[in-house]
C-alpha atoms as a PDB file:
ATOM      1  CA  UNK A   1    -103.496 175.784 -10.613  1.00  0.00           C
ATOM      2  CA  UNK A   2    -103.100 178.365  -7.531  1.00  0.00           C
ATOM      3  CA  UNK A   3    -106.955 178.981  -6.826  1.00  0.00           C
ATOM      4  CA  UNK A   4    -105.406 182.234  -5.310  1.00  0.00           C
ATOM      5  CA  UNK A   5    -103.048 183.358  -7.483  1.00  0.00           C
ATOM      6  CA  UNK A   6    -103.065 187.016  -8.721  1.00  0.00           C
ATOM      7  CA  UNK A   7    -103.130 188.083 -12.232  1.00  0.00           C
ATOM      8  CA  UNK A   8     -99.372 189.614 -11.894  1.00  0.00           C
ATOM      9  CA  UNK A   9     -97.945 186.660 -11.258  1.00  0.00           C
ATOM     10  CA  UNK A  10     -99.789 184.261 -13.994  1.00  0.00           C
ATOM     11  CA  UNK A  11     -98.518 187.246 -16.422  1.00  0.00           C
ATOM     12  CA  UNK A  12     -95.283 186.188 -15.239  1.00  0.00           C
ATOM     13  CA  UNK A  13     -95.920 182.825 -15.317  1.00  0.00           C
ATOM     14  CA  UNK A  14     -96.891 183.914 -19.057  1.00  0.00           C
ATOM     15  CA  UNK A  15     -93.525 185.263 -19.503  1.00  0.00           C
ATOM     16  CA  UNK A  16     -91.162 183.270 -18.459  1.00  0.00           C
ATOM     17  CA  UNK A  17     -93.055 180.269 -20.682  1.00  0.00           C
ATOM     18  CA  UNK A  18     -92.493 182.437 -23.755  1.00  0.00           C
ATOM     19  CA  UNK A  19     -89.067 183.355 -23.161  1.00  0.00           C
ATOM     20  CA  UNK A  20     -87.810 180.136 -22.524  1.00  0.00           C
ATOM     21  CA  UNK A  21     -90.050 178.547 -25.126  1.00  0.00           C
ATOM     22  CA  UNK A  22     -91.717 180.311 -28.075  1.00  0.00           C
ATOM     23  CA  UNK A  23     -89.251 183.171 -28.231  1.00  0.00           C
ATOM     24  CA  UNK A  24     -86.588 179.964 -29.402  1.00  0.00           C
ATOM     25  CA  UNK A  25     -88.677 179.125 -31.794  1.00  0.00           C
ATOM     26  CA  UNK A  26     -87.663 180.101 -35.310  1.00  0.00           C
ATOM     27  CA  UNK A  27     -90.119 182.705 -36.844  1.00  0.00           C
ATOM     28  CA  UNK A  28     -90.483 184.339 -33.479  1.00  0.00           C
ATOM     29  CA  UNK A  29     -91.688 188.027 -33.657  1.00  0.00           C
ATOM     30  CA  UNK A  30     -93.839 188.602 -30.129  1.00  0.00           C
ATOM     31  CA  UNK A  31     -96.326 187.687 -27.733  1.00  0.00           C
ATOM     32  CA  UNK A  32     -98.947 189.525 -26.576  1.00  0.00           C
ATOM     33  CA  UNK A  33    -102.057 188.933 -24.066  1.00  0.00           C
ATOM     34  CA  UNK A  34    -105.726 188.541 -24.992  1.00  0.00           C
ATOM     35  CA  UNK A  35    -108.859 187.631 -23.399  1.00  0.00           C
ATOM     36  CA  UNK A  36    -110.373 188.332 -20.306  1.00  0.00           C
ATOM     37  CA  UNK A  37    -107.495 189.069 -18.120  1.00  0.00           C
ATOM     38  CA  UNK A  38    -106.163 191.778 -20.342  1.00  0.00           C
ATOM     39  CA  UNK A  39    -107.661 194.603 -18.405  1.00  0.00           C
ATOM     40  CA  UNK A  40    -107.010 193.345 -15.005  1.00  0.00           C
ATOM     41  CA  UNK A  41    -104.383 195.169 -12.788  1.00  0.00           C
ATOM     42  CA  UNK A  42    -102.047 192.734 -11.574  1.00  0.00           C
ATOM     43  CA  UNK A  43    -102.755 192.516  -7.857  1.00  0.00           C
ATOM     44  CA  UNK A  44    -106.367 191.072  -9.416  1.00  0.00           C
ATOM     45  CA  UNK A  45    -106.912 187.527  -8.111  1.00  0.00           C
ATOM     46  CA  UNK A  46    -107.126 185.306 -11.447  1.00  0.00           C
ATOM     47  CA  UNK A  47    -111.016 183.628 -11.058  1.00  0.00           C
ATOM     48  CA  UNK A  48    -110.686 179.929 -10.629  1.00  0.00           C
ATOM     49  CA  UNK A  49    -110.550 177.715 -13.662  1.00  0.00           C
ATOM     50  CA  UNK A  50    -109.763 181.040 -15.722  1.00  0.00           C
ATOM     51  CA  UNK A  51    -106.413 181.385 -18.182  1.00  0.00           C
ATOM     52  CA  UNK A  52    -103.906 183.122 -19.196  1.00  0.00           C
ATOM     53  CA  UNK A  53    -104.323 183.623 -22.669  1.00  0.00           C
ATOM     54  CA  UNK A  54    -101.421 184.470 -25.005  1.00  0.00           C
ATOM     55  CA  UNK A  55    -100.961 185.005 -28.329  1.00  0.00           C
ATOM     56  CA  UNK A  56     -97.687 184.329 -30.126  1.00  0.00           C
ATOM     57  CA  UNK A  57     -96.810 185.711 -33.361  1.00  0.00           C
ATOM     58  CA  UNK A  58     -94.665 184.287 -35.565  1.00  0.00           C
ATOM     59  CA  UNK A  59     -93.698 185.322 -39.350  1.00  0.00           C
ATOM     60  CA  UNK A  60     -94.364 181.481 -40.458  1.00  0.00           C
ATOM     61  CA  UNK A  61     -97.478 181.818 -43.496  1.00  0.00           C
ATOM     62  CA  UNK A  62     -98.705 179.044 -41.334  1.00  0.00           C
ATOM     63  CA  UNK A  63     -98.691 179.298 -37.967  1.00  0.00           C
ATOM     64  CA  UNK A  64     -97.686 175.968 -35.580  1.00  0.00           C
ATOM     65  CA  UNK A  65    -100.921 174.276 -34.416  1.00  0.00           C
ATOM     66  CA  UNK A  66    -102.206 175.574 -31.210  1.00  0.00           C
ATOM     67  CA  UNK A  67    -100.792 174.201 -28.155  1.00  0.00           C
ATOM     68  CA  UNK A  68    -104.247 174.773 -25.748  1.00  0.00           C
ATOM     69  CA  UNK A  69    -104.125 174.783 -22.163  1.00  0.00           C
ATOM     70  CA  UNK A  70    -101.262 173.793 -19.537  1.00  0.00           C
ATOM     71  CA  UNK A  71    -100.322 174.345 -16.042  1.00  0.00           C
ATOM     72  CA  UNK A  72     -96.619 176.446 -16.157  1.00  0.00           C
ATOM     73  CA  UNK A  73     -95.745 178.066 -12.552  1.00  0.00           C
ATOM     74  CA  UNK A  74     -98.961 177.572 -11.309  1.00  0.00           C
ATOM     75  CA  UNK A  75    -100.502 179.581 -14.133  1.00  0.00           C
ATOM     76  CA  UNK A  76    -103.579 177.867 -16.510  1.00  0.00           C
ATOM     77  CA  UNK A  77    -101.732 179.120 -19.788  1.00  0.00           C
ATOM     78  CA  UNK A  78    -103.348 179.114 -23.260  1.00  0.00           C
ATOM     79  CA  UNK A  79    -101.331 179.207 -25.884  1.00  0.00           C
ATOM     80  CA  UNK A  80    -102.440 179.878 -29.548  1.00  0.00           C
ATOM     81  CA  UNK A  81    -100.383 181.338 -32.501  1.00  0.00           C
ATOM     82  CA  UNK A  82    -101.009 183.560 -34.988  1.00  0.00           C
ATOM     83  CA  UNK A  83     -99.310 184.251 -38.347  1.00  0.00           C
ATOM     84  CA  UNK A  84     -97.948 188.272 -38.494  1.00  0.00           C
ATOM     85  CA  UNK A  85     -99.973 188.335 -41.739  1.00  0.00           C
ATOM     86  CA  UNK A  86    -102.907 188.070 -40.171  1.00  0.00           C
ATOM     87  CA  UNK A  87    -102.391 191.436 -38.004  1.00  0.00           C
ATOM     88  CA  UNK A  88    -103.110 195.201 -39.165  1.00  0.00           C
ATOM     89  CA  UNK A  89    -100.153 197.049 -39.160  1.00  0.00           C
ATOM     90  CA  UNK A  90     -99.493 199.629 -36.281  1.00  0.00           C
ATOM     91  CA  UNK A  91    -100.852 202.410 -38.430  1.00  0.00           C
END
């Protein structure tokens, strides 16, 4: 992990994983942040040994088992998945 690297670019990091990865993944419906970093501006430098934590959802009644933590572009991601059931709607 970058010991210096800024909360914009672990977001990005964040991203690209979930584009290239989740979003493929049948079920797909979004991603969205959570944790500690969520109200960080990006030029915030990430503290050490902390993660990006996303949240996939996914429309499956059982969500795939949580990955945990991985280094993708430098980033600590933590990726967990929850099943669109399990959300309040919007309203």
């Amino acid at each position: 992990m970058d010991v210096n690297m800024q909360v914009g670019a672990a977001r990005q990091a964040a991203e690209e994983w979930v584009l290239k990865h989740a979003a493929r993944e049948a079920g797909f419906k979004g991603a969205y942040y959570s944790g500690s970093t969520v109200g960080l501006p990006d030029d915030a430098v990430l503290p050490p040994a902390s993660d990006m934590d996303v949240m996939i959802v996914t429309n499956q009644a059982e969500p795939p088992v949580k990955l945990g933590k991985f280094l993708y572009g430098g980033a600590l991601l933590e990726i967990t998945y929850v099943s669109s059931n399990e959300l309040s709607s919007a309203e």
